[in-house]
Protein backbone atom coordinates (compact mmCIF):
# COMPACT_ATOMS: atom_id res chain seq x y z
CA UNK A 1 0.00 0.00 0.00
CA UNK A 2 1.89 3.41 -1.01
CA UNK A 3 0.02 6.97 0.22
CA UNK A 4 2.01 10.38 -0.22
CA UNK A 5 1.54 12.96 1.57
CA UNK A 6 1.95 14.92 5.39
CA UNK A 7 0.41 13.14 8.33
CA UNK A 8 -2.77 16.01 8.51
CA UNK A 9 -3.66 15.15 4.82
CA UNK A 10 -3.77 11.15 5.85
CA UNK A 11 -5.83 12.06 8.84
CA UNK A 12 -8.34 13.75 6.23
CA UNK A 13 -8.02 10.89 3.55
CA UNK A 14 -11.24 9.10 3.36
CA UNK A 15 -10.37 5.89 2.06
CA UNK A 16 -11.65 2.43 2.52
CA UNK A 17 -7.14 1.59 2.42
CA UNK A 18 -7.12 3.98 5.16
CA UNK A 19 -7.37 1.75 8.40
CA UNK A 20 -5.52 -1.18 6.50
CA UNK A 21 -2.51 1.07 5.98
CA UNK A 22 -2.26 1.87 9.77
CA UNK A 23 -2.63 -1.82 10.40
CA UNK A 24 -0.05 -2.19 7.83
CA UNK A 25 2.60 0.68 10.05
CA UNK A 26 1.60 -1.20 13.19
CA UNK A 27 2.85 -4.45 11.93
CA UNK A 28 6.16 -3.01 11.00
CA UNK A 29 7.18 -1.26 14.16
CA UNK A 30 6.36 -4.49 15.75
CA UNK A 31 8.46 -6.70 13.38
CA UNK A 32 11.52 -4.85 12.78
CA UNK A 33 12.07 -2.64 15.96
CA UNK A 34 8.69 -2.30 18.01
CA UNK A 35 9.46 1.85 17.25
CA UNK A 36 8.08 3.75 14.77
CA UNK A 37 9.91 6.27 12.83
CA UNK A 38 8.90 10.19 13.91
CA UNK A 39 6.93 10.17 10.72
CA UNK A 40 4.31 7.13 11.02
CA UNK A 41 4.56 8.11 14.65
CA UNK A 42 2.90 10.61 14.21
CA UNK A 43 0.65 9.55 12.19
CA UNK A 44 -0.30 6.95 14.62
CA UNK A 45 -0.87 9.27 17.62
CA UNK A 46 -2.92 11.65 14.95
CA UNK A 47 -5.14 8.87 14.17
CA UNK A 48 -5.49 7.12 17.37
CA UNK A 49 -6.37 10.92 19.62
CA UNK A 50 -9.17 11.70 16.87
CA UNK A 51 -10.78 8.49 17.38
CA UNK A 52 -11.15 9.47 21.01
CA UNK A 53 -13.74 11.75 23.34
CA UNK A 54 -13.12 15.23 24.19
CA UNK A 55 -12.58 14.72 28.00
CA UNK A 56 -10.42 11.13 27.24
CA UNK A 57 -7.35 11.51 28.55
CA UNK A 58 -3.57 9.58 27.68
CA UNK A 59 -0.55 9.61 28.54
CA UNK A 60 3.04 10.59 26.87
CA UNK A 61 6.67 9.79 28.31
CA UNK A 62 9.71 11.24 27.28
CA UNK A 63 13.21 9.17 27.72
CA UNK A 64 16.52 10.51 27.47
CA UNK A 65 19.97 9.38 27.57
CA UNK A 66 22.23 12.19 29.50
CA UNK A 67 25.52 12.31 28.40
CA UNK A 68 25.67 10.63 25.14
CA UNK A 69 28.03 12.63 23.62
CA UNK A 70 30.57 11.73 26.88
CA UNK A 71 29.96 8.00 25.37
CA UNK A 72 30.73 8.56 22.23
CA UNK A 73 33.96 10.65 22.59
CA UNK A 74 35.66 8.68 25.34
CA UNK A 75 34.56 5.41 24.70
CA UNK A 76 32.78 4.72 21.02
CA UNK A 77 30.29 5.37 18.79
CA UNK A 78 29.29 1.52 18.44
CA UNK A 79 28.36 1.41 22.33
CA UNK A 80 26.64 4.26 21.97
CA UNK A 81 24.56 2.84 19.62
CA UNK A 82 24.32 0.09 21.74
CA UNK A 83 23.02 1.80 24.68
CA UNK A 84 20.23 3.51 22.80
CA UNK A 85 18.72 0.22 21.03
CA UNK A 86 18.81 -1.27 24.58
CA UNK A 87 16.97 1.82 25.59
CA UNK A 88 14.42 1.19 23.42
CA UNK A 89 13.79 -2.35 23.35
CA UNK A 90 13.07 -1.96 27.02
CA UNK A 91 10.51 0.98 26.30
CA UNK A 92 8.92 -1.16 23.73
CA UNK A 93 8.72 -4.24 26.09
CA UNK A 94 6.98 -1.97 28.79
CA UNK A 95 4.61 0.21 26.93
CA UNK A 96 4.08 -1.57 24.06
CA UNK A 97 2.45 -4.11 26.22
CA UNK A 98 -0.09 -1.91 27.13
CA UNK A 99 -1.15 -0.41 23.84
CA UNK A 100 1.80 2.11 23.56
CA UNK A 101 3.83 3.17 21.02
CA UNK A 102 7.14 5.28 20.92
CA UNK A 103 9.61 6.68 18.66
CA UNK A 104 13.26 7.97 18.41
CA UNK A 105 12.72 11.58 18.46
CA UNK A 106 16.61 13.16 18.58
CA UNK A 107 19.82 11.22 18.74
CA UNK A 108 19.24 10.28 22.87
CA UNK A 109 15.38 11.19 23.11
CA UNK A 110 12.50 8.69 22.63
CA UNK A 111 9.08 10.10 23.18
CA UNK A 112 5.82 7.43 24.21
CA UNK A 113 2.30 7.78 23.84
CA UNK A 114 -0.18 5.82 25.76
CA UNK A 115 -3.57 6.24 24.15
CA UNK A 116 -5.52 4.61 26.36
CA UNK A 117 -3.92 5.30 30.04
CA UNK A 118 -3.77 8.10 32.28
CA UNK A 119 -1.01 9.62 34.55
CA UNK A 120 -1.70 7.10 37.28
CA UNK A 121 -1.81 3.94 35.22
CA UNK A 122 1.45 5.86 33.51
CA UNK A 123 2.96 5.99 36.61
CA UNK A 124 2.91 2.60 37.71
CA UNK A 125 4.30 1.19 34.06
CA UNK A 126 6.85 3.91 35.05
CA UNK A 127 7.95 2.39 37.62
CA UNK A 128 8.04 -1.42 36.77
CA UNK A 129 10.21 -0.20 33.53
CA UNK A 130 12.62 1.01 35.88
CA UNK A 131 13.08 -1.68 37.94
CA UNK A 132 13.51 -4.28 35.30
CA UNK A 133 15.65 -1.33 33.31
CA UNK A 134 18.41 -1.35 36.21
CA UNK A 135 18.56 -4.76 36.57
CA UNK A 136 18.09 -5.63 33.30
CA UNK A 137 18.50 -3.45 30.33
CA UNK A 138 21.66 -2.76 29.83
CA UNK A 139 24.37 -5.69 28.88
CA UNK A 140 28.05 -5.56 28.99
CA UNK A 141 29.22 -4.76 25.45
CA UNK A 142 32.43 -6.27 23.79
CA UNK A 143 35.11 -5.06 26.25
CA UNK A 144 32.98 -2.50 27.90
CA UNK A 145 31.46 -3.21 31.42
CA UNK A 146 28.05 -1.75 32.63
CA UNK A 147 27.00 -1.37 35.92
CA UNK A 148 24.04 0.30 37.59
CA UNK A 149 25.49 2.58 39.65
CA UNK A 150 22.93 2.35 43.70
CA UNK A 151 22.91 6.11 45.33
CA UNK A 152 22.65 4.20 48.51
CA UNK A 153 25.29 1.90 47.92
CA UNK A 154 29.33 3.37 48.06
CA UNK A 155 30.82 2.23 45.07
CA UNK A 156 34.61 1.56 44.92
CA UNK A 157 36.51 3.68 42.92
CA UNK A 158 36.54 2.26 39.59
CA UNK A 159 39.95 1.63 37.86
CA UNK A 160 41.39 2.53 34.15
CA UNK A 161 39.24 4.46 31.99
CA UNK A 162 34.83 5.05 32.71
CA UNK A 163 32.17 7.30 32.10
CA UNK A 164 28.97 7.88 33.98
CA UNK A 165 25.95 8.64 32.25
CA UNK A 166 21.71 8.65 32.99
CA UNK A 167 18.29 7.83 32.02
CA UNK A 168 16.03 10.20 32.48
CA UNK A 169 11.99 9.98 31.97
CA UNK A 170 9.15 12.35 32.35
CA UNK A 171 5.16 11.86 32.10
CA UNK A 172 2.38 14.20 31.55
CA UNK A 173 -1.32 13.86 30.23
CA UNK A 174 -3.19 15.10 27.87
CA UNK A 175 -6.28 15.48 26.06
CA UNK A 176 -7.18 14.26 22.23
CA UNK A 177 -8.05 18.44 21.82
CA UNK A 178 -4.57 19.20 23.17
CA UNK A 179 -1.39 19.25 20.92
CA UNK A 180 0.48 16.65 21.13
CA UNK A 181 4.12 18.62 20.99
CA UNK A 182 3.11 20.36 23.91
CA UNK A 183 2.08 17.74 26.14
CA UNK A 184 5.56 16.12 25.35
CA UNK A 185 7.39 19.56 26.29
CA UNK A 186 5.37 18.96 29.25
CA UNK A 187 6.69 15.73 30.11
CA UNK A 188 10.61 16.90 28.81
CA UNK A 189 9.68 19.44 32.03
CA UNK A 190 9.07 16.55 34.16
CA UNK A 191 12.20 15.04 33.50
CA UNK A 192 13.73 12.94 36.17
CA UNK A 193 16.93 11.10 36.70
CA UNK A 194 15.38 6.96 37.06
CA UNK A 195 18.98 5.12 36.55
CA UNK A 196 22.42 5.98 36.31
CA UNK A 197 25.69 3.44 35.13
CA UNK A 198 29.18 3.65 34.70
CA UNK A 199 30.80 2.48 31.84
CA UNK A 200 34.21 1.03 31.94
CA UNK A 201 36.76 -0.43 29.32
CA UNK A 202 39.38 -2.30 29.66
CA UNK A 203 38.19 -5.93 30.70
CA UNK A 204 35.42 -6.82 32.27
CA UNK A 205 35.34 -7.47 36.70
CA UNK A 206 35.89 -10.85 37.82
């Protein structure tokens, strides 16, 4: 199925293809990456919102890897990329689960709408994600060592040459008669740090 055109002039298309071609977009995120590109992303979130009631509400999170460019410059570009696919298999696993879908917005940003919760239900995915996120989401990487770094733990001085960097995630809500972009800026606002890990190369601890 091939349409051309912005994602307002889809929304408008009336079209018996129409609902078959967002079938079609949601199939694709799900086989390649579970993400969306920012394009069919938004044409998802345009589609699903109209669909929905004036006083509906749903929910958007906004994930971003602090520090990136520290990665990239002192260690390398690979386990950057790394990072950032780990980032977002994990958002995929959590939100996708629950009817959400997400996209890489910028180089370390990934943005998440959840059509059909609100801030509470938000909240709670919120924090299972993290839990399973520190323990879980990010593996050692050829010669590179991860570790989740506990506030409440003192960690020994780590040896040879590391980095530090952090996940952060913000939620807001919104309503289908609300732009989108600004409910995101919203949750960019709400930004908190959820996990933080060092990075170290040189041979992994015994």
């Amino acid at each position: 199925i091939v349409f051309q055109g912005d994602p307002e002039e889809f929304e408008a298309l009336d079209h018996p293809f129409r609902q078959e071609l967002i079938s079609s977009l949601e199939s694709l995120g799900e086989e390649l990456t579970g993400l969306y590109s920012k394009r069919h992303f938004k044409v998802r979130y345009q589609t699903d919102l109209s669909q929905r009631q004036p006083d509906a509400t749903y929910a958007v999170a906004v994930f971003t890897i602090d520090d990136l460019d520290t990665i990239t410059a002192n260690m390398s570009h690979d386990l950057a990329q790394q990072i950032i696919r780990s980032l977002g298999s994990y958002i995929n696993k959590h939100f996708g689960a629950v009817g959400g879908f997400s996209s890489r917005q910028t180089i370390n940003e990934y943005g998440t709408v959840l059509p059909y919760s609100d801030l509470e239900e938000a909240q709670r995915i919120l924090k299972d994600f993290t839990k399973d996120f520190k323990q879980h989401g990010i593996k050692d990487y050829e010669d590179y060592e991860i570790r989740e770094l506990d506030p409440n733990v003192e960690d020994e001085d780590p040896t040879g040459e590391y980095v530090e960097f952090s996940v952060l995630a913000g939620l807001a809500q919104g309503k289908p008669q609300i732009e989108i972009e600004s409910v995101m800026e919203f949750a960019r606002f709400n930004q908190k740090e959820i996990s933080r890990f060092t990075c170290s190369r040189g041979g992994k601890a015994q």
